[in-house]
Protein backbone atom coordinates (compact mmCIF):
# COMPACT_ATOMS: atom_id res chain seq x y z
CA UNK A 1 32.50 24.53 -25.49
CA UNK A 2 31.65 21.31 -24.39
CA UNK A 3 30.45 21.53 -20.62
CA UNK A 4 29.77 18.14 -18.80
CA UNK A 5 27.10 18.51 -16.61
CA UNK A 6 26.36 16.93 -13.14
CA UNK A 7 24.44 13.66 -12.71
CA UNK A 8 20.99 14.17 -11.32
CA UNK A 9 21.00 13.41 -7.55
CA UNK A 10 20.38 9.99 -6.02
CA UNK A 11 16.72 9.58 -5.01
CA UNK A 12 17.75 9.50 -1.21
CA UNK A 13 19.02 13.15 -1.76
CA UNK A 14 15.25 13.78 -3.28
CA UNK A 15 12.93 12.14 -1.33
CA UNK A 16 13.99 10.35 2.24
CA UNK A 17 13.44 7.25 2.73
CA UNK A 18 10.46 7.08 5.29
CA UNK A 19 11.31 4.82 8.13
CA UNK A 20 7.68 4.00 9.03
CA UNK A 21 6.67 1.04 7.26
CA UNK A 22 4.08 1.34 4.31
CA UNK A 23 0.59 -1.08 4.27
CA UNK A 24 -0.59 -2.53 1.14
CA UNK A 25 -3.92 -4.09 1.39
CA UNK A 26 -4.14 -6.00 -1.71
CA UNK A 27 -2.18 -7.76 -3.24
CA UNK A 28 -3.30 -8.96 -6.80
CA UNK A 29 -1.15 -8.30 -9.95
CA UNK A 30 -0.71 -4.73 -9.25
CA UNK A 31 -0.59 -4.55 -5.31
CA UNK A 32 2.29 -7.13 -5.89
CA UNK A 33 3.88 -4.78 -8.49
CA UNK A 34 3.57 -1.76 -5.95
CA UNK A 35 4.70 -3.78 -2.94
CA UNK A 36 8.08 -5.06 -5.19
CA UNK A 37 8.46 -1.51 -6.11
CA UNK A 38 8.41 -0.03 -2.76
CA UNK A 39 10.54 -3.08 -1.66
CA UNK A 40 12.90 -1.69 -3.92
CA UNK A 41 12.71 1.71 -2.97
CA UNK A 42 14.17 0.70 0.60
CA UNK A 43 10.86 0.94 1.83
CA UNK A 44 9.50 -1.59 4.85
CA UNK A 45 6.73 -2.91 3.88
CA UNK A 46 3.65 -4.72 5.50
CA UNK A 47 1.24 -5.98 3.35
CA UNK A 48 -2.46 -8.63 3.83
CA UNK A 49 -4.42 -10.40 0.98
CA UNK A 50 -7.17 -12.87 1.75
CA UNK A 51 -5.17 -15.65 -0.77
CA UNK A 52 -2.53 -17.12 1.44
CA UNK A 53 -0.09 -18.19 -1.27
CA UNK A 54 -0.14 -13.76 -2.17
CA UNK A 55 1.29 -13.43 1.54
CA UNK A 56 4.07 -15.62 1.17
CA UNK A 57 4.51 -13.91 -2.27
CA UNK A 58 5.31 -10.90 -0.12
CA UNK A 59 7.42 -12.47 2.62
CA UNK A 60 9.83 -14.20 -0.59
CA UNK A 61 10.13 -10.20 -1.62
CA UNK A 62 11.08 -9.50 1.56
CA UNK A 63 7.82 -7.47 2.43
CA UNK A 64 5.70 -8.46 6.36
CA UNK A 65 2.95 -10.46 5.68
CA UNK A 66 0.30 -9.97 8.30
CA UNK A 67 -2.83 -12.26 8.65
CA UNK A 68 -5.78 -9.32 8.80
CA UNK A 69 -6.42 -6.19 7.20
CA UNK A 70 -7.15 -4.57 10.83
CA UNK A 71 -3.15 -5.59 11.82
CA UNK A 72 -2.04 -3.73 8.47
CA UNK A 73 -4.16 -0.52 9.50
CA UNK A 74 -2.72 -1.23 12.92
CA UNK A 75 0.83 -0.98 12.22
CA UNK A 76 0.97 1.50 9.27
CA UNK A 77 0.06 5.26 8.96
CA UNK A 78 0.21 4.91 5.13
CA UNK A 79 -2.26 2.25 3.44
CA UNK A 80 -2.36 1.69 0.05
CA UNK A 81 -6.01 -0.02 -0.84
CA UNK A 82 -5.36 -2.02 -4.05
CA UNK A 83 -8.89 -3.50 -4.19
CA UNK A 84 -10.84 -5.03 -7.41
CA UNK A 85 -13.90 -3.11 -7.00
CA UNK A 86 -16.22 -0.70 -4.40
CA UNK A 87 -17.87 -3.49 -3.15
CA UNK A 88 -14.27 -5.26 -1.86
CA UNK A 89 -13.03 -1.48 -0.72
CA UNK A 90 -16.18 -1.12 1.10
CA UNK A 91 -15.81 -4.19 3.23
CA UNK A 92 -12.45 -3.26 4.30
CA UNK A 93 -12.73 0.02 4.80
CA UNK A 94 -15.79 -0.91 7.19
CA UNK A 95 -13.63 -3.93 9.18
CA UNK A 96 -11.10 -0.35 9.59
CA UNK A 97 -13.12 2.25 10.69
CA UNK A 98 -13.37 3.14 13.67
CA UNK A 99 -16.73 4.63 13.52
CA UNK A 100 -19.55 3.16 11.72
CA UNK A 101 -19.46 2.72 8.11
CA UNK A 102 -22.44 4.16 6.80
CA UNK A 103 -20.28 7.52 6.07
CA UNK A 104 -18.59 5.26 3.47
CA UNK A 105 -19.50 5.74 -0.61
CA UNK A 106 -18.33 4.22 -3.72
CA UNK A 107 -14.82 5.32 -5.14
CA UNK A 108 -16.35 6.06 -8.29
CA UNK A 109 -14.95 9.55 -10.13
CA UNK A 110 -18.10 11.00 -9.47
CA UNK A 111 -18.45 10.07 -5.93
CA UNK A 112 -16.50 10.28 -2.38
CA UNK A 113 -14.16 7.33 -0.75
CA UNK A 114 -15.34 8.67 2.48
CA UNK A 115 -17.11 11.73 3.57
């Protein structure tokens, strides 16, 4: 018996399709990869780098480029920090916070992103 079976069900049946827009702060080799996969995805997308020519990278993909970290953390609930090291994720997460930033640690596996 030779029983076709049903096609697995489009991703919008699986997951919606947030309508809040997702931050990327980031956007190197992989933060680019992330935002053009999110892009894809249907997702909105707002996005900052420091390197001006990565922002307009984004805006080609059809992403937001915004001009500060802060107006990313403004606008989006969900942030994704694509950051070269703990020194560079430090910094940012200290021009974010709303408290001081002393709380703040290294991202290492053995140690807390914030406490």
């Amino acid at each position: 018996m030779n029983s076709k079976s049903n096609p697995p069900p489009l991703q919008e049946e699986l997951w919606p399709i947030p309508a809040e827009p997702l931050g990327v702060i980031g956007l190197g080799l992989l933060g680019c990869a992330l935002a053009a996969r999110a892009l894809a995805s249907g997702l909105t997308l707002m996005g900052f780098d420091i390197d001006e020519r990565r922002r307009a990278q984004l805006h080609a993909a059809g992403g937001d480029p915004l001009a500060l970290a802060r107006k990313v953390a403004q606008a989006c609930r969900r942030i994704l920090l694509v950051l070269p090291d703990d020194g560079v994720t430090r910094n940012v997460l200290c021009d974010l916070a709303p408290r001081p930033c002393h709380d703040l640690v290294g991202s290492g596996h053995d140690k807390e992103l914030i406490r």
